[in-house]
PDB file of N, CA and C in Angstrom:
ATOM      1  N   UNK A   1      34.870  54.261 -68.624  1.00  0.00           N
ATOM      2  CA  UNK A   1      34.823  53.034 -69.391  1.00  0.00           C
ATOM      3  C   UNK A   1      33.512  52.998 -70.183  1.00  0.00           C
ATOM      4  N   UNK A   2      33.798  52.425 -71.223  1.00  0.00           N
ATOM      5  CA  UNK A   2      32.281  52.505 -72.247  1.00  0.00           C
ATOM      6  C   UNK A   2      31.510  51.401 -72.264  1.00  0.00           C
ATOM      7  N   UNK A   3      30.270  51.252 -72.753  1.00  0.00           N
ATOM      8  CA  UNK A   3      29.368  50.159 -71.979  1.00  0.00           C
ATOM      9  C   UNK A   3      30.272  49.038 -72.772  1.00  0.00           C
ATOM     10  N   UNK A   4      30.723  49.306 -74.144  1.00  0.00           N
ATOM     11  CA  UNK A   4      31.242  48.148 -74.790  1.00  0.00           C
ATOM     12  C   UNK A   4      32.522  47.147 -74.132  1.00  0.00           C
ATOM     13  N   UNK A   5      33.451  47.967 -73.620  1.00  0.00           N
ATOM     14  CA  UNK A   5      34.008  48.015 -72.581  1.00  0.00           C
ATOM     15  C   UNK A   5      33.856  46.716 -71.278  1.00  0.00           C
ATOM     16  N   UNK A   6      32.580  47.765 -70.650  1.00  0.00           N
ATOM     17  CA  UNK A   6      32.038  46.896 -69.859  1.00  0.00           C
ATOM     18  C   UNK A   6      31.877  45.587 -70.286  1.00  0.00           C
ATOM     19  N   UNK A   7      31.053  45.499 -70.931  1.00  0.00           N
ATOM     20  CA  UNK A   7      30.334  44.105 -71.677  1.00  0.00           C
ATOM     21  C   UNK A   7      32.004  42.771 -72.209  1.00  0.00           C
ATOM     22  N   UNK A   8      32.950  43.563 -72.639  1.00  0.00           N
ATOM     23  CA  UNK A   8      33.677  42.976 -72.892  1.00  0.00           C
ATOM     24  C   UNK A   8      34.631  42.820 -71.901  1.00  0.00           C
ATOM     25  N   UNK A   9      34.525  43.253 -70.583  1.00  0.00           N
ATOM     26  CA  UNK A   9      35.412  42.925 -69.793  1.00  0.00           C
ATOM     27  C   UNK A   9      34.942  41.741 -68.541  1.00  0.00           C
ATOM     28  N   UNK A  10      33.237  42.008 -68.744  1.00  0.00           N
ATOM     29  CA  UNK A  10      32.193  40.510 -68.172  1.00  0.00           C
ATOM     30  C   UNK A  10      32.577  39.642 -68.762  1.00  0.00           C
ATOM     31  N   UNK A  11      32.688  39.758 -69.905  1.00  0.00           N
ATOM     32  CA  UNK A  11      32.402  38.470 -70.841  1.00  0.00           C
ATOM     33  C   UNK A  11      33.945  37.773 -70.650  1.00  0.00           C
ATOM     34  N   UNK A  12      34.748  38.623 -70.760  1.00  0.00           N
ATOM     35  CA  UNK A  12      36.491  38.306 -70.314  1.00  0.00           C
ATOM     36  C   UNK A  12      36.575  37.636 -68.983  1.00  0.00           C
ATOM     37  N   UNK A  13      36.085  38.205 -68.202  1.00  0.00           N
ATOM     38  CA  UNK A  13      36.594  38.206 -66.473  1.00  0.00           C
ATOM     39  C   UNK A  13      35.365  37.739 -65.885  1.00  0.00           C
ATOM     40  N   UNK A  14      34.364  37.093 -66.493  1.00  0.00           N
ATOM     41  CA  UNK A  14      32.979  36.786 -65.657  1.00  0.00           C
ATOM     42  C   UNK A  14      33.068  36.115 -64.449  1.00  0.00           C
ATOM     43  N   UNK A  15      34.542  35.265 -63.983  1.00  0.00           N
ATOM     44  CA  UNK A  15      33.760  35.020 -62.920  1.00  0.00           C
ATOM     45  C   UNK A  15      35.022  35.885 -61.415  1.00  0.00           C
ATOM     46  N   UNK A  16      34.836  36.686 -61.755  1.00  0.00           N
ATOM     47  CA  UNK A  16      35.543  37.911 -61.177  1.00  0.00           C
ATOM     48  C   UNK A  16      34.580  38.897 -61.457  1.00  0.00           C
ATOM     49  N   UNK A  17      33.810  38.991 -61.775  1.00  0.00           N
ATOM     50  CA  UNK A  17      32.624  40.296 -61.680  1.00  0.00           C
ATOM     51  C   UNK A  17      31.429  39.971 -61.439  1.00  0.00           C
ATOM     52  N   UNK A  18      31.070  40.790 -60.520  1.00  0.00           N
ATOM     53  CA  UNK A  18      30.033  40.557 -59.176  1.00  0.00           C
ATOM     54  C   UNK A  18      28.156  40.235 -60.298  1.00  0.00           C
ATOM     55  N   UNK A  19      27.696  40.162 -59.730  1.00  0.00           N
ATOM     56  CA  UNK A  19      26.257  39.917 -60.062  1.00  0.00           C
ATOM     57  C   UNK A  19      25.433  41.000 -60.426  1.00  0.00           C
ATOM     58  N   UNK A  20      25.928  41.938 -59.296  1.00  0.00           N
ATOM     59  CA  UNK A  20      25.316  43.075 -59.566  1.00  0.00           C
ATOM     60  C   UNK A  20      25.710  44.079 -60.949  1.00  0.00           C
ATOM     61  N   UNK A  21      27.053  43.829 -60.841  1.00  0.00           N
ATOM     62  CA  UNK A  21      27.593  44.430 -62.161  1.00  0.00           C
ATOM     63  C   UNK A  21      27.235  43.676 -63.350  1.00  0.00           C
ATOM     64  N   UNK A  22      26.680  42.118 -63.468  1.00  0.00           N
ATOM     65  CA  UNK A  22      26.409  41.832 -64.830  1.00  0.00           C
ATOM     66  C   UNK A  22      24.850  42.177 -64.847  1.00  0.00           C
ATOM     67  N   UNK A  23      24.031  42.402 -64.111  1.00  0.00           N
ATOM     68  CA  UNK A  23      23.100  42.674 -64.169  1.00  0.00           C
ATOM     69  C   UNK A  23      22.768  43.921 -64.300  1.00  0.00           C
ATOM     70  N   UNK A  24      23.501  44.795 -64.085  1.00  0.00           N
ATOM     71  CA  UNK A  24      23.421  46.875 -64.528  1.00  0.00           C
ATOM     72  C   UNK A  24      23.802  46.373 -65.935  1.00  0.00           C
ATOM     73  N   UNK A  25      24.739  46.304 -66.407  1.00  0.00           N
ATOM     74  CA  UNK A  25      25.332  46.259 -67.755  1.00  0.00           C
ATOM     75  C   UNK A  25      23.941  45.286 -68.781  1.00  0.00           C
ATOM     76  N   UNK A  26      23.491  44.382 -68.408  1.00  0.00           N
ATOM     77  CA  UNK A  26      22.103  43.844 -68.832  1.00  0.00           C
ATOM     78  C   UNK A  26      21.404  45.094 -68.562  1.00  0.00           C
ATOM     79  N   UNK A  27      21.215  45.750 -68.260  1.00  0.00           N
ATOM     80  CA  UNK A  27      19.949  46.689 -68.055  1.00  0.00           C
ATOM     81  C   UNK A  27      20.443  47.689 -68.689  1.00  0.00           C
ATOM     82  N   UNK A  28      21.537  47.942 -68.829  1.00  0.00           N
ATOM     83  CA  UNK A  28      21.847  49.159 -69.736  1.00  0.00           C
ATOM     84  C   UNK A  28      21.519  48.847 -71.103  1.00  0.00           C
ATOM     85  N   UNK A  29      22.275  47.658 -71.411  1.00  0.00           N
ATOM     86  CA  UNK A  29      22.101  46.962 -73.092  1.00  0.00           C
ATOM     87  C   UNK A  29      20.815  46.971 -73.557  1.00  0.00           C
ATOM     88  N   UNK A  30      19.816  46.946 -72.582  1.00  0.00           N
ATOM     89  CA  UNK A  30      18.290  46.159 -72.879  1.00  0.00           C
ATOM     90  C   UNK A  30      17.732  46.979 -74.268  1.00  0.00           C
ATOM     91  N   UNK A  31      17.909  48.514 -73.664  1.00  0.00           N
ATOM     92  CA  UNK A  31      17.063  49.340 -74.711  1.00  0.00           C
ATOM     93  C   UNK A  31      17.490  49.283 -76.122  1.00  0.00           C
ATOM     94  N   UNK A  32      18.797  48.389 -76.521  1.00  0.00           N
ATOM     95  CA  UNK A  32      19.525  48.557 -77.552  1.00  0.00           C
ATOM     96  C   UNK A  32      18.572  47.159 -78.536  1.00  0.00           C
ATOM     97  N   UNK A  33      18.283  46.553 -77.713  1.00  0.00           N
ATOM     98  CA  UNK A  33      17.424  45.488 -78.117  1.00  0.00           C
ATOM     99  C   UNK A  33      16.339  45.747 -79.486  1.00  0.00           C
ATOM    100  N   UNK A  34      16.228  45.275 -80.509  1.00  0.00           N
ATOM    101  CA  UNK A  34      15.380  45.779 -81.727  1.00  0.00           C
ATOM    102  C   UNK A  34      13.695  44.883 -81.057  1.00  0.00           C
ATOM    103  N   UNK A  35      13.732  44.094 -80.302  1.00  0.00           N
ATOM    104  CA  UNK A  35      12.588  43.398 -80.151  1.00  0.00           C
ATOM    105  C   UNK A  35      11.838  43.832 -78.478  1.00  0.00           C
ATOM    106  N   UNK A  36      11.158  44.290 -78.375  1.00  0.00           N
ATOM    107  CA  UNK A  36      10.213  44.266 -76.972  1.00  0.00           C
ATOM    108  C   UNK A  36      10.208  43.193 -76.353  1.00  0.00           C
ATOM    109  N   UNK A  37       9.725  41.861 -77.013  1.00  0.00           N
ATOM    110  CA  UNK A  37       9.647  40.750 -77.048  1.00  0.00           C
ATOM    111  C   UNK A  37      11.146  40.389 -75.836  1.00  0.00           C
ATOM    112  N   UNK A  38      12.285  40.863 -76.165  1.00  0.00           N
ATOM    113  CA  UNK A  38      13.425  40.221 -75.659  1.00  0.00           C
ATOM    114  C   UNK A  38      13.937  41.470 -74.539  1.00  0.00           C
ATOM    115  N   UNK A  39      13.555  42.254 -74.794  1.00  0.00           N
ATOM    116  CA  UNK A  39      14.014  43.425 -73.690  1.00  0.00           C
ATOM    117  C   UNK A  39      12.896  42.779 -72.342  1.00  0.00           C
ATOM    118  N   UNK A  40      11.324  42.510 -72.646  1.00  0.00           N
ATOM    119  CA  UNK A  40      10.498  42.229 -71.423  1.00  0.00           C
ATOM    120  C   UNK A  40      11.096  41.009 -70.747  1.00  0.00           C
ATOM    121  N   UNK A  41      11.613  39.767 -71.697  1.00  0.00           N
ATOM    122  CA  UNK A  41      12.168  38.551 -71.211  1.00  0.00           C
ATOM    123  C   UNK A  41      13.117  38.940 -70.759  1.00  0.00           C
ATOM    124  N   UNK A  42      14.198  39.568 -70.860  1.00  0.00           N
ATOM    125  CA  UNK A  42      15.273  40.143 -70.221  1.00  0.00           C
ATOM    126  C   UNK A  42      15.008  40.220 -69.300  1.00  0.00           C
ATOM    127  N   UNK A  43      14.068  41.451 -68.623  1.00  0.00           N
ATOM    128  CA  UNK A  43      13.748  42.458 -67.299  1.00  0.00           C
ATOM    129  C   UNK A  43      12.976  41.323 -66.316  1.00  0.00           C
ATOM    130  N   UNK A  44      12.232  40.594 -66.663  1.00  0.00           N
ATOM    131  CA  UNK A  44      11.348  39.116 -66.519  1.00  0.00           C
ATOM    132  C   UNK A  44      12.612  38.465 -65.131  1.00  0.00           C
ATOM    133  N   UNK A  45      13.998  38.289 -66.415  1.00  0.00           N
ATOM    134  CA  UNK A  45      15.035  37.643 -65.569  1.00  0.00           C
ATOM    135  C   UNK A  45      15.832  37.775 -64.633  1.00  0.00           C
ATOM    136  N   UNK A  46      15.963  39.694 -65.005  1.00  0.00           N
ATOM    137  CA  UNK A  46      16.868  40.424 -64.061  1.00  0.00           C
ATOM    138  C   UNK A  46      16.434  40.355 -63.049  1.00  0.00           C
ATOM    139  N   UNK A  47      14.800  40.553 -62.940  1.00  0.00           N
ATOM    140  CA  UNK A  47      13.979  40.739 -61.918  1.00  0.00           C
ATOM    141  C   UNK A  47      14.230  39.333 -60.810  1.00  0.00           C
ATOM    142  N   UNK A  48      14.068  38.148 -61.470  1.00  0.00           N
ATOM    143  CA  UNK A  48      13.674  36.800 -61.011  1.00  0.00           C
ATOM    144  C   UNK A  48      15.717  36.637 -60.213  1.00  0.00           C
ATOM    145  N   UNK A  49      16.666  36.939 -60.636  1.00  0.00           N
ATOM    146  CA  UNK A  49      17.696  36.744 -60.122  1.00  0.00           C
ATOM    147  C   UNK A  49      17.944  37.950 -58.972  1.00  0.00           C
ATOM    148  N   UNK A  50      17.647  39.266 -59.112  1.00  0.00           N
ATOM    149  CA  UNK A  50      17.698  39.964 -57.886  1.00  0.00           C
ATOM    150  C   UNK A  50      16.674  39.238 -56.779  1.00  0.00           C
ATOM    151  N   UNK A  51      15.546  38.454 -56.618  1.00  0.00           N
ATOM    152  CA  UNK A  51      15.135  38.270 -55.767  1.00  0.00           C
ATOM    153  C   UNK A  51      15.540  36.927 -55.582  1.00  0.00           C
ATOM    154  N   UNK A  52      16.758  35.985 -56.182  1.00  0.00           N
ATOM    155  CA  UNK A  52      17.386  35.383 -55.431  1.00  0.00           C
ATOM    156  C   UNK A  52      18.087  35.296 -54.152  1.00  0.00           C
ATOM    157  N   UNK A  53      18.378  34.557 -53.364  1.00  0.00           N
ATOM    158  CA  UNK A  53      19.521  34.920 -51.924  1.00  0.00           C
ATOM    159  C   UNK A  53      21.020  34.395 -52.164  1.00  0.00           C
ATOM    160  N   UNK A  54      20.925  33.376 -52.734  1.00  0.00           N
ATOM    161  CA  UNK A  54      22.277  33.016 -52.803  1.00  0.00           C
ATOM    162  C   UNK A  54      23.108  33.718 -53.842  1.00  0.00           C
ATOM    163  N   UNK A  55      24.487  34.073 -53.612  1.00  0.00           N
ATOM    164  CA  UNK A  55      25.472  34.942 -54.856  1.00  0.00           C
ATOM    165  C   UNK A  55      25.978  33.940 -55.788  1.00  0.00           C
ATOM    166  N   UNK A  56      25.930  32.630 -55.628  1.00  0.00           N
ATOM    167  CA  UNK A  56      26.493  31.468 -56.303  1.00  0.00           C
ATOM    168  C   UNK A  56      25.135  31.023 -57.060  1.00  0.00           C
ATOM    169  N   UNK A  57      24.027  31.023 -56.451  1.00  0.00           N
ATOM    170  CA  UNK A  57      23.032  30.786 -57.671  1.00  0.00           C
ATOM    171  C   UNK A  57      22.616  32.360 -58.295  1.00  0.00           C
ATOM    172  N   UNK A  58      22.381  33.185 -58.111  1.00  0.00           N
ATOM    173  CA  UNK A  58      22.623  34.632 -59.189  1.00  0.00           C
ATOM    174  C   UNK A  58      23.383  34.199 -59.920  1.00  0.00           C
ATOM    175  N   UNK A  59      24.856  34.162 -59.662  1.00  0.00           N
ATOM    176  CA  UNK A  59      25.754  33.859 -60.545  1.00  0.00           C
ATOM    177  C   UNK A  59      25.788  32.924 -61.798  1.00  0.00           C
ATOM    178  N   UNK A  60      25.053  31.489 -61.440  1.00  0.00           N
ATOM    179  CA  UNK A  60      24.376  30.631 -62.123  1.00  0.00           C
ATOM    180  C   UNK A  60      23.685  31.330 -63.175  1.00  0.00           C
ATOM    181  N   UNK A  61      22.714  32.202 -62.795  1.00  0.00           N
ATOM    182  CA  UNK A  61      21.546  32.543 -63.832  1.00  0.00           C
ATOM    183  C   UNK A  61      21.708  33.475 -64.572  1.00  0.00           C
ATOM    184  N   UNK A  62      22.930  34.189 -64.077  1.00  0.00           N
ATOM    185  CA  UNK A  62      23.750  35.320 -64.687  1.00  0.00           C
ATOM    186  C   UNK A  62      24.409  34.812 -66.277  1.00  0.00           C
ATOM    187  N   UNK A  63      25.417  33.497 -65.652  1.00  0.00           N
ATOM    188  CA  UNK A  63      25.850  32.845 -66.740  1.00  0.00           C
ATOM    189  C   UNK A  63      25.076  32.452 -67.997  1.00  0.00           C
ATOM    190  N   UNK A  64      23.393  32.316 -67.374  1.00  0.00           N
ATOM    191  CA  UNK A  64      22.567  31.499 -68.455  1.00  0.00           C
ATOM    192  C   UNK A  64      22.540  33.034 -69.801  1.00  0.00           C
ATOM    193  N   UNK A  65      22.706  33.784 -69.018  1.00  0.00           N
ATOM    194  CA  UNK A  65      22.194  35.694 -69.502  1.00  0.00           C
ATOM    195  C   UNK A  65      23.409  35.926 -70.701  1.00  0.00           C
ATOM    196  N   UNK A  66      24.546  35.562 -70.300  1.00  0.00           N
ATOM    197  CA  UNK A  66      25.713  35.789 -71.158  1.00  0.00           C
ATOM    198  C   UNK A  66      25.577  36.159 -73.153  1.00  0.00           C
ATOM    199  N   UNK A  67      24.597  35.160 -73.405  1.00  0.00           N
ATOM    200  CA  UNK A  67      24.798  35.533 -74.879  1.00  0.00           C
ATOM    201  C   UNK A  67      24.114  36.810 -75.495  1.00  0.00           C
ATOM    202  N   UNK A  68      23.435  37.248 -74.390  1.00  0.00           N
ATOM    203  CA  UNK A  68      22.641  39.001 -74.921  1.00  0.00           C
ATOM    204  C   UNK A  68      24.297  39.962 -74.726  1.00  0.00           C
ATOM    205  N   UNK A  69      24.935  39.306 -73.801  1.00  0.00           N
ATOM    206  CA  UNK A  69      26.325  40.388 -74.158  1.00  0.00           C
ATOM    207  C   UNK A  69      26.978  40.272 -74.952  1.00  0.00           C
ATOM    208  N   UNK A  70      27.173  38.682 -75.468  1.00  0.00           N
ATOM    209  CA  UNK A  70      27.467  38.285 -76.987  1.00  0.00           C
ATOM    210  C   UNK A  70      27.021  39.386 -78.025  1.00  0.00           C
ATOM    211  N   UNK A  71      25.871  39.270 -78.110  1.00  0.00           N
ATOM    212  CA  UNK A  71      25.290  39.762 -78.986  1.00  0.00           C
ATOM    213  C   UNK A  71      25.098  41.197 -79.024  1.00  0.00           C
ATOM    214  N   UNK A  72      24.897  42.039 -78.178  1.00  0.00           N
ATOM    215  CA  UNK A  72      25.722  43.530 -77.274  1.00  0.00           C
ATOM    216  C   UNK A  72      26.535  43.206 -78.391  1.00  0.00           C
ATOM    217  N   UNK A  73      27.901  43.034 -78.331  1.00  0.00           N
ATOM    218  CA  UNK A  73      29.195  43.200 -78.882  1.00  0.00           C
ATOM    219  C   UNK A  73      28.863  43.000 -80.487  1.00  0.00           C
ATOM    220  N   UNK A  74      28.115  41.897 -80.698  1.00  0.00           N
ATOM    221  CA  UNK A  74      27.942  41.683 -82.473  1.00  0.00           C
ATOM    222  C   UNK A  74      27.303  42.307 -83.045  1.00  0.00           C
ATOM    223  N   UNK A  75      26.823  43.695 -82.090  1.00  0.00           N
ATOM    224  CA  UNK A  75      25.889  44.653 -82.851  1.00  0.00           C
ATOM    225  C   UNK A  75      24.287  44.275 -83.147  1.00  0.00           C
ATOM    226  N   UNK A  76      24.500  43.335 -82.240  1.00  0.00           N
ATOM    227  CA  UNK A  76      22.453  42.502 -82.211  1.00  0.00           C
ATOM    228  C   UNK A  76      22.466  42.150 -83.235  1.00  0.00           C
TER     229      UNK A  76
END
């Protein structure tokens, strides 16, 4: 499956795909990023939701993450 793929099958099925999987697919996208600026805020977040405990609040902060896969798909 291709990352585009991926990204479009989160964005389809998000709340059927785990945390961990929207958060690899964020980390894959990052480098595609034209700004440093938004790849560090990215990694900032990924970071701050893996050291969450609960899967229902990840999930929460996951959702807030959604429009960088938007934008993944619109070609940034």
């Amino acid at each position: 499956m291709t990352l585009e793929e991926q990204v479009t099958m989160a964005i389809n099925d998000f709340e059927n795909t785990s945390t961990e999987q929207i958060l690899e697919i964020l980390d894959k996208i990052m480098p595609e990023f034209k700004s440093n600026l938004t790849s560090e805020y990215l990694q900032g977040k990924i970071k701050k939701i893996l050291e969450l405990d609960g899967e229902s609040e990840k999930k929460e902060q996951c959702k807030a993450l959604m429009p960088y896969l938007d934008w993944y798909l619109q070609g940034l």
